[in-house]
Protein backbone atom coordinates (compact mmCIF):
# COMPACT_ATOMS: atom_id res chain seq x y z
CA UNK A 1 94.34 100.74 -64.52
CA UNK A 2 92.81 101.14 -61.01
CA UNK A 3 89.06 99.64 -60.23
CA UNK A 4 87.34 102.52 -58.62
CA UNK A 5 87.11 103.56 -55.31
CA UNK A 6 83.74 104.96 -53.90
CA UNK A 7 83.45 106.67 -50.11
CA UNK A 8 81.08 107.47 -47.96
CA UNK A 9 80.25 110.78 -45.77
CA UNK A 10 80.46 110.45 -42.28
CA UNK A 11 76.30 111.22 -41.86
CA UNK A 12 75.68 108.60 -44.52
CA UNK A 13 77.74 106.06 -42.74
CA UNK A 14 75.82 107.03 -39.48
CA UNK A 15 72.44 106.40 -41.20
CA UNK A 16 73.28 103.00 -42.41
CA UNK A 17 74.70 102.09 -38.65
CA UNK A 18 71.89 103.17 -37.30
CA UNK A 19 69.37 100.50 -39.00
CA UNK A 20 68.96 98.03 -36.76
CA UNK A 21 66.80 95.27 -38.68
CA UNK A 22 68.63 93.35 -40.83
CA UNK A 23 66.12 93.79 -43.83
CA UNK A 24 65.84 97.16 -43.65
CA UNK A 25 70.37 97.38 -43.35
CA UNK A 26 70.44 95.46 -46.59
CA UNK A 27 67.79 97.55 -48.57
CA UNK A 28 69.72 100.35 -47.50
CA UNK A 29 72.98 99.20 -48.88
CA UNK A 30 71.52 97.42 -52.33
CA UNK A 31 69.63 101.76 -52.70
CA UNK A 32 72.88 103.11 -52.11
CA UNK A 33 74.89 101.00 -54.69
CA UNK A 34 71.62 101.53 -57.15
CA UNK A 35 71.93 104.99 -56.42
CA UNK A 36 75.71 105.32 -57.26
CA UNK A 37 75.26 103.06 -60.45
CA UNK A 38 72.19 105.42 -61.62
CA UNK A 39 75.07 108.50 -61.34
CA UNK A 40 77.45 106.43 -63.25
CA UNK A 41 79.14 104.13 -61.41
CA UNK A 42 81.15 101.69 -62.87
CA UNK A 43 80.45 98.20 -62.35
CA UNK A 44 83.20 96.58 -60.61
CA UNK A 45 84.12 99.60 -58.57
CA UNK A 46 84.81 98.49 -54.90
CA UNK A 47 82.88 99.82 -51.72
CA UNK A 48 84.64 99.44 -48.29
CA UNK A 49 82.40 97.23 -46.35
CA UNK A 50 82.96 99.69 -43.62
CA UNK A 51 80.85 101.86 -45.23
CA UNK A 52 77.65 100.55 -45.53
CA UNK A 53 75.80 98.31 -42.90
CA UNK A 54 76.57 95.06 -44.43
CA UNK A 55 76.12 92.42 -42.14
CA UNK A 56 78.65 91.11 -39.45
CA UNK A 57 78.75 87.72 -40.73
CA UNK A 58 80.00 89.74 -44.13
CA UNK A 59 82.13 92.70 -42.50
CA UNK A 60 84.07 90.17 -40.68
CA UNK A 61 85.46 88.29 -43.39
CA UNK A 62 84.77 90.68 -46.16
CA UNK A 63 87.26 94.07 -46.73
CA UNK A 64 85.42 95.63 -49.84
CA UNK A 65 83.17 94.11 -52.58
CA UNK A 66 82.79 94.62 -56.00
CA UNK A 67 79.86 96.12 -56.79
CA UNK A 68 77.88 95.59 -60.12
CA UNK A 69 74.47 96.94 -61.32
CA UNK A 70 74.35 96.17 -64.91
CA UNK A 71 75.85 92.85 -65.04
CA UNK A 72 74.20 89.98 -64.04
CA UNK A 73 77.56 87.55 -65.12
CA UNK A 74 80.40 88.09 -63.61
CA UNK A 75 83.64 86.26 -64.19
CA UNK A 76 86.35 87.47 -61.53
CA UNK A 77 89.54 86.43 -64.27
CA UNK A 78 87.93 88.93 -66.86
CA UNK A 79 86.77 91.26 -64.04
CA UNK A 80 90.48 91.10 -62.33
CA UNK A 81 89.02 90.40 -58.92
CA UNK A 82 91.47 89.16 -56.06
CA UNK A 83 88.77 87.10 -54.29
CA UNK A 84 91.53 84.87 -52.69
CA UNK A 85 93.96 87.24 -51.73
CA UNK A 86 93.51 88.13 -47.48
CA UNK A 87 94.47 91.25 -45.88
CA UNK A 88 96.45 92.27 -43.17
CA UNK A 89 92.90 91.87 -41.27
CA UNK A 90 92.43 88.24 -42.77
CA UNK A 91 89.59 90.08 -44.83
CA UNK A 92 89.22 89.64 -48.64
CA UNK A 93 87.41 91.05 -51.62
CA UNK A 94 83.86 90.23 -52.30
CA UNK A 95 81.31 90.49 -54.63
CA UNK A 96 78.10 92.40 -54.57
CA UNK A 97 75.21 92.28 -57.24
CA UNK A 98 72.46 94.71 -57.05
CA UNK A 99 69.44 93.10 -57.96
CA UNK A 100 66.48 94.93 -58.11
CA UNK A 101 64.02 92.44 -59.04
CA UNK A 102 62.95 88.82 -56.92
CA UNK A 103 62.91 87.31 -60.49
CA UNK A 104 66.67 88.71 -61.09
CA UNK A 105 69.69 85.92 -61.04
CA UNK A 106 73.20 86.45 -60.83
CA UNK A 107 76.42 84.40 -61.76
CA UNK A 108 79.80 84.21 -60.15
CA UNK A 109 82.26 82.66 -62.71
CA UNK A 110 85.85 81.92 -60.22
CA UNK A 111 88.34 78.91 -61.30
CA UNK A 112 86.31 77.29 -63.43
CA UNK A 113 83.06 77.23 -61.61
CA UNK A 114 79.67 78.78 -61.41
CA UNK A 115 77.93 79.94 -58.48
């Protein structure tokens, strides 16, 4: 079974590029993947990092992330992620939790440990 794949129109990718504060870039992506999981969205279906506005420091090692908005617990063995398998590119999978509260907290469960 396939994880899902979500894409992006052209004028939506455009808006996200556009933001230039950093802040207002990552609100834009965490309403977005909200957005999507409010319609149904599957958690655990990837996004391309390509596009949304993620950061460079995370678009340049980063290919697509996983994106969850119910679960708070992740563990990438149950979840099937490839987090340690590169690209072509160098790039690999990543994770993204959509919190929408400060008070939220999110867990990463990969070989063994916790982050």
């Amino acid at each position: 079974e396939g994880r899902g794949r979500v894409s992006f129109s052209d004028s939506l990718r455009s808006r996200g590029q556009e933001l230039s504060d950093e802040g207002e870039r990552r609100q834009f992506v965490r309403e977005m993947v909200v957005l999507l999981g409010d319609q149904g969205l599957e958690d655990g279906s990837e996004i391309s990092t390509d596009d949304l506005p993620f950061s460079e420091s995370i678009s340049s090692k980063v290919k697509n992330v996983a994106v969850f908005n119910s679960k708070l617990y992740v563990d990438s063995a149950v979840e099937e992620l490839e987090l340690e398998t590169a690209n072509e590119e160098g790039k690999r999978m990543g994770v993204y939790f959509a919190l929408t509260q400060v008070s939220d907290s999110c867990t990463l469960r990969h070989d063994g440990e916790e982050a």
